[in-house]
PDB file of N, CA and C in Angstrom:
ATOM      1  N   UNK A   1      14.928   4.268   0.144  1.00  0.00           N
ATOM      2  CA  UNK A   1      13.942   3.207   0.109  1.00  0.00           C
ATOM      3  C   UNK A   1      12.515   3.769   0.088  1.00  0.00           C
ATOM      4  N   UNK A   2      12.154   4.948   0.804  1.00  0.00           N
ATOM      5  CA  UNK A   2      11.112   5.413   0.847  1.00  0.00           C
ATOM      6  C   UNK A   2      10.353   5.901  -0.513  1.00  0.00           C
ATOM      7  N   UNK A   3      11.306   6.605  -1.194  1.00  0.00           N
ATOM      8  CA  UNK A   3      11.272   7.042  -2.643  1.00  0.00           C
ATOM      9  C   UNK A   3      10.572   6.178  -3.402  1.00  0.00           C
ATOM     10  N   UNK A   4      11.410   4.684  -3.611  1.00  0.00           N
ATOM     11  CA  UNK A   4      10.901   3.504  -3.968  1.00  0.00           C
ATOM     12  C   UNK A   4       9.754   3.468  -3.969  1.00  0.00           C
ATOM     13  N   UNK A   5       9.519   2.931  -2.423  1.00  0.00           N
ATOM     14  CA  UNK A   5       8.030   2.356  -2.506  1.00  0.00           C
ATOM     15  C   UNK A   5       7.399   3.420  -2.309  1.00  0.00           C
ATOM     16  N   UNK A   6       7.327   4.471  -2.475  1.00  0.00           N
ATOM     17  CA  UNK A   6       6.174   5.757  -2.802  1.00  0.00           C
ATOM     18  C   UNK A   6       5.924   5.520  -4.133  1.00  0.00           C
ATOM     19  N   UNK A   7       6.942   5.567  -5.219  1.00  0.00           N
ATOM     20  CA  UNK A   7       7.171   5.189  -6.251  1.00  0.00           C
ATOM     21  C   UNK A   7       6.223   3.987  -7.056  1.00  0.00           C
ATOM     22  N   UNK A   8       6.216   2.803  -6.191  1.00  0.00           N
ATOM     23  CA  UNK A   8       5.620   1.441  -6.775  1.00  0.00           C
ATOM     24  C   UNK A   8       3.978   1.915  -6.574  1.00  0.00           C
ATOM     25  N   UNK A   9       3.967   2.472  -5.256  1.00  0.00           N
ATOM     26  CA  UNK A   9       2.667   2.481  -4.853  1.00  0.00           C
ATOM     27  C   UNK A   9       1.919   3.371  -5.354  1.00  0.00           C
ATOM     28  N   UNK A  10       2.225   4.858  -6.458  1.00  0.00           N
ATOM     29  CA  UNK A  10       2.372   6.018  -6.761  1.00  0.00           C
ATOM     30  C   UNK A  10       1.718   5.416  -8.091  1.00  0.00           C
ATOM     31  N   UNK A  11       2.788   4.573  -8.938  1.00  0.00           N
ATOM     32  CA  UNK A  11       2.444   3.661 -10.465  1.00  0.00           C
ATOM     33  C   UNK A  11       1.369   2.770 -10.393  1.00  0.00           C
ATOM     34  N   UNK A  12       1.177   2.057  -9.095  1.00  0.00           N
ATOM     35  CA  UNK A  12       0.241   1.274  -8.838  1.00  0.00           C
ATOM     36  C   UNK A  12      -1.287   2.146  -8.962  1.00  0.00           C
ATOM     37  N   UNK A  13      -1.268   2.828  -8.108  1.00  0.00           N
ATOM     38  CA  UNK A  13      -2.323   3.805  -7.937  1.00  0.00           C
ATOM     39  C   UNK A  13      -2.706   4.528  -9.576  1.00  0.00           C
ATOM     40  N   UNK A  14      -1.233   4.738  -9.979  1.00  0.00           N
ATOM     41  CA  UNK A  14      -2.541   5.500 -11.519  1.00  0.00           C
ATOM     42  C   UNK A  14      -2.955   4.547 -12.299  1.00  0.00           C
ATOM     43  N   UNK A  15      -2.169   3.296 -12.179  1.00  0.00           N
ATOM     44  CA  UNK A  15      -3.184   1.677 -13.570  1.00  0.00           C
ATOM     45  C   UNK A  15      -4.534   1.761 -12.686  1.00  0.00           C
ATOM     46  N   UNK A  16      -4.722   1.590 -11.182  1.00  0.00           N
ATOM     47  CA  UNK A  16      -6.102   1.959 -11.118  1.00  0.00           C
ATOM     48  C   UNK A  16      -7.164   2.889 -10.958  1.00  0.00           C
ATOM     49  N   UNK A  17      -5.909   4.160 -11.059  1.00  0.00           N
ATOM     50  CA  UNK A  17      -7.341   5.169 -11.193  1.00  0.00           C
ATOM     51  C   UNK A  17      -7.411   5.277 -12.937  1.00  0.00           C
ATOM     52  N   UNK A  18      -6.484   5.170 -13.515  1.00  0.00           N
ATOM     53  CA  UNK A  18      -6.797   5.106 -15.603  1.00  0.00           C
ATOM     54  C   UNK A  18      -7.409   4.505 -15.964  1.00  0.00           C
ATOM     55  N   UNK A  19      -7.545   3.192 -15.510  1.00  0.00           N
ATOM     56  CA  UNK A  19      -8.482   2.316 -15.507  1.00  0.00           C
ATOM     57  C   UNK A  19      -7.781   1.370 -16.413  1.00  0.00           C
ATOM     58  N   UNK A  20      -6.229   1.160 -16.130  1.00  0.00           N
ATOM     59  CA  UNK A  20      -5.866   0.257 -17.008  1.00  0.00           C
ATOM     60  C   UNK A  20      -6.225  -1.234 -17.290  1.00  0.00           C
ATOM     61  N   UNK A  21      -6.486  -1.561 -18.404  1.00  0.00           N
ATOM     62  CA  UNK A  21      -7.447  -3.055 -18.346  1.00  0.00           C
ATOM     63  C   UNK A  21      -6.890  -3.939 -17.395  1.00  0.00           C
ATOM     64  N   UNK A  22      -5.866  -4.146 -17.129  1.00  0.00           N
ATOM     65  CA  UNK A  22      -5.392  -5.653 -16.240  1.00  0.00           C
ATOM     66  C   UNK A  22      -6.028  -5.353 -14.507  1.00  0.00           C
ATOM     67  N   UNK A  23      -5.636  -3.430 -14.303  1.00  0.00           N
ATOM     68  CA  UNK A  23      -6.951  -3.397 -13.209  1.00  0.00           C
ATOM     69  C   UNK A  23      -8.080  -3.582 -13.235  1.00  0.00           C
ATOM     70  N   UNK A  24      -8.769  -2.952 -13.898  1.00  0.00           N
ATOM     71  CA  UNK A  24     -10.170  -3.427 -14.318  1.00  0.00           C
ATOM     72  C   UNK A  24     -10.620  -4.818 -14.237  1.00  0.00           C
ATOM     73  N   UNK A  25      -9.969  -5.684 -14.539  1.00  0.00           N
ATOM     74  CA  UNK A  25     -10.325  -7.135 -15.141  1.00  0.00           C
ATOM     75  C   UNK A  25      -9.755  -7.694 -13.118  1.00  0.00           C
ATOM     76  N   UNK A  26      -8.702  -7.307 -12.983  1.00  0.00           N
ATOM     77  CA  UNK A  26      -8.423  -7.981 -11.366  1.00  0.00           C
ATOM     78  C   UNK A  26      -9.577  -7.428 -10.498  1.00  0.00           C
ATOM     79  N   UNK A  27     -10.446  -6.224 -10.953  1.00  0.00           N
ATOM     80  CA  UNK A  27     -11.239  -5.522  -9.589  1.00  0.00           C
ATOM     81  C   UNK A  27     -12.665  -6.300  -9.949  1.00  0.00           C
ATOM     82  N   UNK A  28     -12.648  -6.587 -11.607  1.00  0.00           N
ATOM     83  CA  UNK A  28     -13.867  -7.580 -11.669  1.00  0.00           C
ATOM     84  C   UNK A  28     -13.880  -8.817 -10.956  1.00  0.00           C
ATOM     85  N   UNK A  29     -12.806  -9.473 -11.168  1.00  0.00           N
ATOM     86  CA  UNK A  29     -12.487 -10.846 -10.422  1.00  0.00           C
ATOM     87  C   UNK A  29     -12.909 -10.780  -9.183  1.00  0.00           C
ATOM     88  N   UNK A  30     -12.493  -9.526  -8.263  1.00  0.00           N
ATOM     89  CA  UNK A  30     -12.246  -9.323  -7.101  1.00  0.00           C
ATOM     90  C   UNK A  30     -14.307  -9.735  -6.785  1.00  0.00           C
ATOM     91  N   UNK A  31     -14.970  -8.470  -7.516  1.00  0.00           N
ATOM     92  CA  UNK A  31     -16.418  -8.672  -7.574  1.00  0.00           C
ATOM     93  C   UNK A  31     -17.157  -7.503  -7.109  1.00  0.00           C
ATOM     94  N   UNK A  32     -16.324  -6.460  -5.633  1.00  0.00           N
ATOM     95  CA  UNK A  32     -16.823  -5.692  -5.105  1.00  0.00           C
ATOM     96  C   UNK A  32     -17.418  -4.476  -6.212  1.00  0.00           C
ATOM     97  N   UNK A  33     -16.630  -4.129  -7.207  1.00  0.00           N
ATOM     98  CA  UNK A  33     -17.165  -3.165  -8.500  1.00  0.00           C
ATOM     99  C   UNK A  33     -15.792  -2.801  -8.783  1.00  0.00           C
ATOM    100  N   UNK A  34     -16.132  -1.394  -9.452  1.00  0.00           N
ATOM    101  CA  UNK A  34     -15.351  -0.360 -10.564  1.00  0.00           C
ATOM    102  C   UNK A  34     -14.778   0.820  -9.455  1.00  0.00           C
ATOM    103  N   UNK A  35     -15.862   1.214  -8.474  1.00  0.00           N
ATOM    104  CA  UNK A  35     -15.912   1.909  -7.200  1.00  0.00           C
ATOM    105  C   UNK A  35     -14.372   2.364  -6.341  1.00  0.00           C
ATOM    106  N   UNK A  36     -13.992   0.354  -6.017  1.00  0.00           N
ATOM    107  CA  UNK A  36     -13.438  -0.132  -4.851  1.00  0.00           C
ATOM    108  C   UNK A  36     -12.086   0.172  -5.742  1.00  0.00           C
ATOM    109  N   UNK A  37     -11.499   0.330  -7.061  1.00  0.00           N
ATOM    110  CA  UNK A  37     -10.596   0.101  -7.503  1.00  0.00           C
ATOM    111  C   UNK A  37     -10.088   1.886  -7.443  1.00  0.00           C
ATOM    112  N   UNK A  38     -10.882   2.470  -7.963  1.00  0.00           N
ATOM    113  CA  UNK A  38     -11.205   3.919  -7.586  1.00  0.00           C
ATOM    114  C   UNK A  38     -10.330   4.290  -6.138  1.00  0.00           C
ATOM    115  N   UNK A  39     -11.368   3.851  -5.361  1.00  0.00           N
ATOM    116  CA  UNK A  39     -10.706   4.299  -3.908  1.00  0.00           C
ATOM    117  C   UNK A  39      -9.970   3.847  -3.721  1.00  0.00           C
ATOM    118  N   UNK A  40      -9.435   2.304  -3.955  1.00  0.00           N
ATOM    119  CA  UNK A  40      -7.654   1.684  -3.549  1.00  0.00           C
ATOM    120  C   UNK A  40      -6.225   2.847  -4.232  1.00  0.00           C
ATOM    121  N   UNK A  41      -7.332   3.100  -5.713  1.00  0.00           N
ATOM    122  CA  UNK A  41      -5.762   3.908  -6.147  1.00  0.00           C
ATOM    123  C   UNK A  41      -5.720   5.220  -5.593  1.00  0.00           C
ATOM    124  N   UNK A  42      -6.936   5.687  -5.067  1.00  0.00           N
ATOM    125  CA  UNK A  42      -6.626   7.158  -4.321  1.00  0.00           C
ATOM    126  C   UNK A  42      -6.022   7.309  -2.923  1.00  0.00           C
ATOM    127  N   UNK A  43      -6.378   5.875  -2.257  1.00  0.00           N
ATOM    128  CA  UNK A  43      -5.669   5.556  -0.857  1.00  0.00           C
ATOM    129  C   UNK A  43      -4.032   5.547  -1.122  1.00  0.00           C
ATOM    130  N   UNK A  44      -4.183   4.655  -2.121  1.00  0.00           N
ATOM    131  CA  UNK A  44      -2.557   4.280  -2.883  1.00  0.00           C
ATOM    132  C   UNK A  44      -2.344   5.600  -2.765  1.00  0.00           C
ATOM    133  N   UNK A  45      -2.683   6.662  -3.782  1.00  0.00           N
ATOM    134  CA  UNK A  45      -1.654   7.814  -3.984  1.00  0.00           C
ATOM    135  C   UNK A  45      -1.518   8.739  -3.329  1.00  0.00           C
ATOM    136  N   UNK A  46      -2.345   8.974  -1.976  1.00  0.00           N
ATOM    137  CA  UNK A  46      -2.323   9.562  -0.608  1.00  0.00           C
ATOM    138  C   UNK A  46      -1.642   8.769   0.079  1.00  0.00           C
ATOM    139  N   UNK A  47      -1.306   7.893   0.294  1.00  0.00           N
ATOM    140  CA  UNK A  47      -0.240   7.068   1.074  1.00  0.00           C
ATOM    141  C   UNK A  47       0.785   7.261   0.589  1.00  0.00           C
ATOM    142  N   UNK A  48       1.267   7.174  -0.597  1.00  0.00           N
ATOM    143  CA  UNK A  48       2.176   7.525  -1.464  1.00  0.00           C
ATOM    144  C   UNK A  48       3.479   8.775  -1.162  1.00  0.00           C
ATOM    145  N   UNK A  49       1.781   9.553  -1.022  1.00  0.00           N
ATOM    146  CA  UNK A  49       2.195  11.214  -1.256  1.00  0.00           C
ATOM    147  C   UNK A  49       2.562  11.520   0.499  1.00  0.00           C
ATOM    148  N   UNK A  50       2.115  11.001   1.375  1.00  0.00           N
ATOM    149  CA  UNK A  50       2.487  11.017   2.891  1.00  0.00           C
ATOM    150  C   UNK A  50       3.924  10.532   3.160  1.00  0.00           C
ATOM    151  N   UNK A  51       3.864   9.386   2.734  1.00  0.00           N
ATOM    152  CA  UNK A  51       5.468   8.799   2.687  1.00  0.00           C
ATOM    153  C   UNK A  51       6.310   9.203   2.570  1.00  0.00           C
ATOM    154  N   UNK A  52       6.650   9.912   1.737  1.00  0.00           N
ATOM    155  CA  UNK A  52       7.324  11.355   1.194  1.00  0.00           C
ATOM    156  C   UNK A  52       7.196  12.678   2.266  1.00  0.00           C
ATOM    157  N   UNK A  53       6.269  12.251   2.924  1.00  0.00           N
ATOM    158  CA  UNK A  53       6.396  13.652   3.395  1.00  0.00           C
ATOM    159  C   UNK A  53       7.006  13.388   5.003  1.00  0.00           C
ATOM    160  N   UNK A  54       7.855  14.025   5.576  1.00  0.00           N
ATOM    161  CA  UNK A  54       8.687  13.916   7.004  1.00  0.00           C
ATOM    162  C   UNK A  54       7.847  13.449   7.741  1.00  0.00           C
ATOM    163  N   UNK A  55       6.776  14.661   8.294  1.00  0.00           N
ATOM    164  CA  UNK A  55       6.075  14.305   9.291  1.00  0.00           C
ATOM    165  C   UNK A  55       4.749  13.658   9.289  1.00  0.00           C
ATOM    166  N   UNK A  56       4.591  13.115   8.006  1.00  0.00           N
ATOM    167  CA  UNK A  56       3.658  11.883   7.740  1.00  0.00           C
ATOM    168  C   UNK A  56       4.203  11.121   7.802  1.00  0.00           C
ATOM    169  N   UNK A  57       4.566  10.730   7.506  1.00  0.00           N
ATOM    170  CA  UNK A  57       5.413   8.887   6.719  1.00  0.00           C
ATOM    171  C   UNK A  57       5.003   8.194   7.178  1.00  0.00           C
ATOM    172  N   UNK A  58       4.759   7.912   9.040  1.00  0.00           N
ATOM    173  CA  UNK A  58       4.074   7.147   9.688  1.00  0.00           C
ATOM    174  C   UNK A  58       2.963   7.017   9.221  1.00  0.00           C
ATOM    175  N   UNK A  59       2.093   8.018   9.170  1.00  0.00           N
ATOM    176  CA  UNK A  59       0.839   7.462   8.388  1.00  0.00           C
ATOM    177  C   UNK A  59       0.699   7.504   6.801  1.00  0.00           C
ATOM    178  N   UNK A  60       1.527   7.640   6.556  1.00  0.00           N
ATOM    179  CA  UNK A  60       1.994   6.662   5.234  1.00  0.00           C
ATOM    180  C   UNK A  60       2.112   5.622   5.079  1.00  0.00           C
ATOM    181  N   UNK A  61       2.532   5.144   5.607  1.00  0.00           N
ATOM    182  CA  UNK A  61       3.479   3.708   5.992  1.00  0.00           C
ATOM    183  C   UNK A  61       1.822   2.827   6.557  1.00  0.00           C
ATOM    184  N   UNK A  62       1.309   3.571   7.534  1.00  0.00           N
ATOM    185  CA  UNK A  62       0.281   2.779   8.007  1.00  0.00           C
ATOM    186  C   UNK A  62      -1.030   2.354   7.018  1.00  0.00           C
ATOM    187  N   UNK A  63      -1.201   3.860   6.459  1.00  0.00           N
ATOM    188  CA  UNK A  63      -2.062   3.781   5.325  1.00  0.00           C
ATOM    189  C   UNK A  63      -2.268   2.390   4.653  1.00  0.00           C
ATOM    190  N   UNK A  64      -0.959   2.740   3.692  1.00  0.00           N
ATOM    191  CA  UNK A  64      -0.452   1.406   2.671  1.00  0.00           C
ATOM    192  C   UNK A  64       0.078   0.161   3.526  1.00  0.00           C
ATOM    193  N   UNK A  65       0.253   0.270   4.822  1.00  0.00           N
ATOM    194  CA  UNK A  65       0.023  -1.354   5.117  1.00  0.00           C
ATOM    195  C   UNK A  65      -1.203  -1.494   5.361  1.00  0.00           C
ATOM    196  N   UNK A  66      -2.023  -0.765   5.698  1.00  0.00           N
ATOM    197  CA  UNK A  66      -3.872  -1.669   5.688  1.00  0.00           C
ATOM    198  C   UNK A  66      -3.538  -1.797   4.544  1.00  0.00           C
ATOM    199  N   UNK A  67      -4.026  -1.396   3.280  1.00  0.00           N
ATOM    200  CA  UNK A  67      -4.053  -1.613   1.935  1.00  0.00           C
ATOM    201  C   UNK A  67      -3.514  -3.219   1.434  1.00  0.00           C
ATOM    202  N   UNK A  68      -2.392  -2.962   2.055  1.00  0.00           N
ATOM    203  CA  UNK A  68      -1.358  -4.394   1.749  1.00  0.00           C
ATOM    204  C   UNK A  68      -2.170  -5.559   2.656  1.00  0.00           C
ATOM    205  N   UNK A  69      -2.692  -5.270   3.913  1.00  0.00           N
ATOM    206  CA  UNK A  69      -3.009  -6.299   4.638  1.00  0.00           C
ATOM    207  C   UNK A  69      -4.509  -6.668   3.661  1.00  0.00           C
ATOM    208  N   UNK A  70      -5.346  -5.999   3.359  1.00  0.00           N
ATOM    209  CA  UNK A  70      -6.395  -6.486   2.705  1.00  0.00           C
ATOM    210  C   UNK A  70      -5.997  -7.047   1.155  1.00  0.00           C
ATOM    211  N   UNK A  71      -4.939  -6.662   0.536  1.00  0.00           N
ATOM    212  CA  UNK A  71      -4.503  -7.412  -0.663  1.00  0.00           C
ATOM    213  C   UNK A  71      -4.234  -8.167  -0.138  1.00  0.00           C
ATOM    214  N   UNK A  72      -2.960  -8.814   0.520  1.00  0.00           N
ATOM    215  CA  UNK A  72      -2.881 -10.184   1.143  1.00  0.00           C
ATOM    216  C   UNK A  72      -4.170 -10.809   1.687  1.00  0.00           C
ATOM    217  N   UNK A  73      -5.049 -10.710   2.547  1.00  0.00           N
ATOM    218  CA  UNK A  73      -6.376 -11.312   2.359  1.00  0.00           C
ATOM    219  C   UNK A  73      -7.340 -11.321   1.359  1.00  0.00           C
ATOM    220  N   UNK A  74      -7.452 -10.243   0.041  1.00  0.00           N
ATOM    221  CA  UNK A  74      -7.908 -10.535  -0.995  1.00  0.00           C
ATOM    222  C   UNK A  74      -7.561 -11.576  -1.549  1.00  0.00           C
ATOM    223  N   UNK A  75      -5.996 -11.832  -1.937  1.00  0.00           N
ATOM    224  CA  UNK A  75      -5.371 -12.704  -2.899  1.00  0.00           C
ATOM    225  C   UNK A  75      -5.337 -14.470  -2.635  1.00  0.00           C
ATOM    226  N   UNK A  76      -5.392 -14.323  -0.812  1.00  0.00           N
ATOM    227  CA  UNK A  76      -5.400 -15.651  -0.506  1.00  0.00           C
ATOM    228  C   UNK A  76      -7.022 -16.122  -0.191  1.00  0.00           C
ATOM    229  N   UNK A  77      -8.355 -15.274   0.159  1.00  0.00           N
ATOM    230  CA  UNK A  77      -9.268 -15.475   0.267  1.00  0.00           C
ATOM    231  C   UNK A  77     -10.631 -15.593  -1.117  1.00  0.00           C
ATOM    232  N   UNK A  78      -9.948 -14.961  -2.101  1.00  0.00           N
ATOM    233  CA  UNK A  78     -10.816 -14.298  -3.068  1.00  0.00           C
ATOM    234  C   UNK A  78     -10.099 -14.407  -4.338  1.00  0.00           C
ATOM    235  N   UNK A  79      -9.053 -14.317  -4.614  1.00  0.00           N
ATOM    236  CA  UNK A  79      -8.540 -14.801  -5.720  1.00  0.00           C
ATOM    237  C   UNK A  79      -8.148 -16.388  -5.910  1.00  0.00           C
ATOM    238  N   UNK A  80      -7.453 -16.525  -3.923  1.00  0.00           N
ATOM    239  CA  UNK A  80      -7.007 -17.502  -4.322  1.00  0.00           C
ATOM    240  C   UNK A  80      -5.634 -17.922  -4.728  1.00  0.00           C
ATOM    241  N   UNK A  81      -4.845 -16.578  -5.152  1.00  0.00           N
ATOM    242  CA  UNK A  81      -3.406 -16.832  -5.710  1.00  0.00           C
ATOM    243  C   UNK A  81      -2.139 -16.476  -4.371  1.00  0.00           C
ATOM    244  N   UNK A  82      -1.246 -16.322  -4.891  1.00  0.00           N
ATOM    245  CA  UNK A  82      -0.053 -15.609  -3.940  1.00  0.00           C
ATOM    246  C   UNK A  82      -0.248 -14.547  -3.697  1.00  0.00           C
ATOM    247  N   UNK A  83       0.012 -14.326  -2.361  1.00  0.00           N
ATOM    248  CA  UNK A  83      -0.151 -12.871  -1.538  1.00  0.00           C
ATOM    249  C   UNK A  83       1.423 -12.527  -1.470  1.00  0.00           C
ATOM    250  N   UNK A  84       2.429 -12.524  -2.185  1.00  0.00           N
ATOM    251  CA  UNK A  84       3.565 -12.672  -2.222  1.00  0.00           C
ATOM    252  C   UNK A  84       4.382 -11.022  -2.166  1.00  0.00           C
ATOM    253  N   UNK A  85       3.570 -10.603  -3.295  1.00  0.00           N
ATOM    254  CA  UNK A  85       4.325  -9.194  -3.543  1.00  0.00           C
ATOM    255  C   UNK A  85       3.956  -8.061  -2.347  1.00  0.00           C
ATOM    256  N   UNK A  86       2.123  -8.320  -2.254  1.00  0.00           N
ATOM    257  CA  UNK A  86       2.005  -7.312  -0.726  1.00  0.00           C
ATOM    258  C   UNK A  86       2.265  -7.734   0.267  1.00  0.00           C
ATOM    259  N   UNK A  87       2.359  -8.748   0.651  1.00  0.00           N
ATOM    260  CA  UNK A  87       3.122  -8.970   1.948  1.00  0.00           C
ATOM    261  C   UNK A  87       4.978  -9.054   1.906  1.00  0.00           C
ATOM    262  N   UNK A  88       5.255  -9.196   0.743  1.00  0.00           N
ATOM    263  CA  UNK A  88       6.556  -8.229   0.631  1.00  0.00           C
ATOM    264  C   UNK A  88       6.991  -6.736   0.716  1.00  0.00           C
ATOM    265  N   UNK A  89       5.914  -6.088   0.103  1.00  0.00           N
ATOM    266  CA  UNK A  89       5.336  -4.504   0.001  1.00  0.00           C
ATOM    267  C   UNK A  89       5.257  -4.176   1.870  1.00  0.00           C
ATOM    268  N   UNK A  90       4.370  -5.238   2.791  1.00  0.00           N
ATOM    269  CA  UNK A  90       4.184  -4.767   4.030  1.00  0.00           C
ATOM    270  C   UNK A  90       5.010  -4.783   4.897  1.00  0.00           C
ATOM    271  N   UNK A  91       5.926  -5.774   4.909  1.00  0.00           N
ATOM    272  CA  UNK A  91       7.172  -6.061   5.230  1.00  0.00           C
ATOM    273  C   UNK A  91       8.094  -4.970   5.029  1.00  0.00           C
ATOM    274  N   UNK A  92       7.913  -4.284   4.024  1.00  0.00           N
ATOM    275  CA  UNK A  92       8.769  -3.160   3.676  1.00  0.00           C
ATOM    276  C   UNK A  92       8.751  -1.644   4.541  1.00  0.00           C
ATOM    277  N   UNK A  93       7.015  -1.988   4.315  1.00  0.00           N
ATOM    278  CA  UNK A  93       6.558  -0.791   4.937  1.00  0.00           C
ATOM    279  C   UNK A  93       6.807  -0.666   6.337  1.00  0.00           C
ATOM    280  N   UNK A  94       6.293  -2.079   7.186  1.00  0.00           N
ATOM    281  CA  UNK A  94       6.845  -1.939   8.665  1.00  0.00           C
ATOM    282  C   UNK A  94       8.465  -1.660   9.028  1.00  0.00           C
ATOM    283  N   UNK A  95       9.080  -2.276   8.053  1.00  0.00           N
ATOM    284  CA  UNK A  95      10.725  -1.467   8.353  1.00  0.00           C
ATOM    285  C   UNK A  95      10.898  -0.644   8.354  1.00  0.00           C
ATOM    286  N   UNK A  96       9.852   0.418   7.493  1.00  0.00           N
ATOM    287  CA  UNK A  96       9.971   2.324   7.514  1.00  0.00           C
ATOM    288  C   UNK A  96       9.293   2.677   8.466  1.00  0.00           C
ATOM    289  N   UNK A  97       8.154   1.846   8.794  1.00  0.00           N
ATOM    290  CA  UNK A  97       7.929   2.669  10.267  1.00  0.00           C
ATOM    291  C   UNK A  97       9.085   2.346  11.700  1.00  0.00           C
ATOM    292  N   UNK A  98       9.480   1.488  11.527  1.00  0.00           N
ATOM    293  CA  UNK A  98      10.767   0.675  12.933  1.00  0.00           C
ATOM    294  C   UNK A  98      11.791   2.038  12.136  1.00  0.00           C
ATOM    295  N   UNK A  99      12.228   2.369  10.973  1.00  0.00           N
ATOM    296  CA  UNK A  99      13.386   3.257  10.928  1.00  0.00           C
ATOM    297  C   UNK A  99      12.765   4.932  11.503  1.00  0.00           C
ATOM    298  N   UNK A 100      11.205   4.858  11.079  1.00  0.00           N
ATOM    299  CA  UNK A 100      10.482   6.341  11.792  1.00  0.00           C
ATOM    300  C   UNK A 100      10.750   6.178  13.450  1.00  0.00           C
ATOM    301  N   UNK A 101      10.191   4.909  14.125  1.00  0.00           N
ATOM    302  CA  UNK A 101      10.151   4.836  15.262  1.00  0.00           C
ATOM    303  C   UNK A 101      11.949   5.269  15.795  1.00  0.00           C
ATOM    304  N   UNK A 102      12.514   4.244  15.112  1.00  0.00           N
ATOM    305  CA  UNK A 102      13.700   4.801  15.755  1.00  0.00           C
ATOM    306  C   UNK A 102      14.415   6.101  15.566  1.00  0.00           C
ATOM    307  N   UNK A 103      14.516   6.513  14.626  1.00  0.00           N
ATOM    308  CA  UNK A 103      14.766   8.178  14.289  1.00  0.00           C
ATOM    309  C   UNK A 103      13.909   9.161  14.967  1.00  0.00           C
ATOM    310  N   UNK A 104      12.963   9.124  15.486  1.00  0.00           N
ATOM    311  CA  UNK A 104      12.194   9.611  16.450  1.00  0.00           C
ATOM    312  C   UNK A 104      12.663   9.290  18.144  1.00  0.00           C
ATOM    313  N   UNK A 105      13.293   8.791  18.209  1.00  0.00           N
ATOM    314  CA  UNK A 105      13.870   8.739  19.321  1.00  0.00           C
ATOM    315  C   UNK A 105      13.435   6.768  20.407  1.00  0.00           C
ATOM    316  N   UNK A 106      12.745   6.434  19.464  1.00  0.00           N
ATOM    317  CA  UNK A 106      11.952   5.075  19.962  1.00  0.00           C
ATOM    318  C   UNK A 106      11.519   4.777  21.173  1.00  0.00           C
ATOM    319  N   UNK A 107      11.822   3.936  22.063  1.00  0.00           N
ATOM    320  CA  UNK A 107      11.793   3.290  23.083  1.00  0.00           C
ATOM    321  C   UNK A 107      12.125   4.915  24.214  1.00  0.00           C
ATOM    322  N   UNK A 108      12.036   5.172  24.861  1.00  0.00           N
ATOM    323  CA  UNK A 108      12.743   6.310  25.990  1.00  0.00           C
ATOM    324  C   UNK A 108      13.019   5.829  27.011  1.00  0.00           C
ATOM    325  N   UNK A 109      12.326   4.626  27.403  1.00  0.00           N
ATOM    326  CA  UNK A 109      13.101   3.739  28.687  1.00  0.00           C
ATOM    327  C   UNK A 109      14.206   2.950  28.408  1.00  0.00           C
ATOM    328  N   UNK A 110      14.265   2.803  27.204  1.00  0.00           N
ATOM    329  CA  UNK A 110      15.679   2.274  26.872  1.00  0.00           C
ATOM    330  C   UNK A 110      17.223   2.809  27.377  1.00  0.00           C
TER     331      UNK A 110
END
């Protein structure tokens, strides 16, 4: 699963650092600039690239859920549309950190 969404978030990250038009045109909508789309896909592909890695993942995982939490408040504050896919995306992500937490040994008073 991790693969995956390193994967989505990995593809995601290069349409906005290439500057593929449908990013471009969503980061105009958005309003902040050309800048903000820049740094989302480099957060994206450092989150990405952590996820993947053992003793990151947690902050992998954390990374790309801020990311996801401000798309979900972009989409419902500023676009306006469904926040559907990143808060599916975050949802995902908090299950990889609950499978880090627990493979780490979790709770110890348990």
């Amino acid at each position: 699963m991790k693969v995956l969404i390193a994967l989505i978030f990995a593809l995601s990250a290069a349409a906005k650092l290439v500057g593929a038009e449908e990013m471009v045109l969503l980061f105009d909508e958005i309003g902040i600039g050309q800048w903000f789309r820049q740094v989302t896909g480099g957060v994206q592909l450092l989150g990405a690239v952590l996820l993947l890695a053992p003793r990151l993942t947690v902050y992998g995982a954390l990374l790309l859920g801020s990311t996801m939490v401000g798309a979900i408040i972009t989409h419902l504050f500023v676009l306006g549309d469904s926040p559907l896919v990143p808060a599916l995306l975050l949802l995902i992500l908090v299950g990889i950190l609950w499978a880090e937490w627990r493979k780490r040994g979790g709770s110890r008073n348990s």
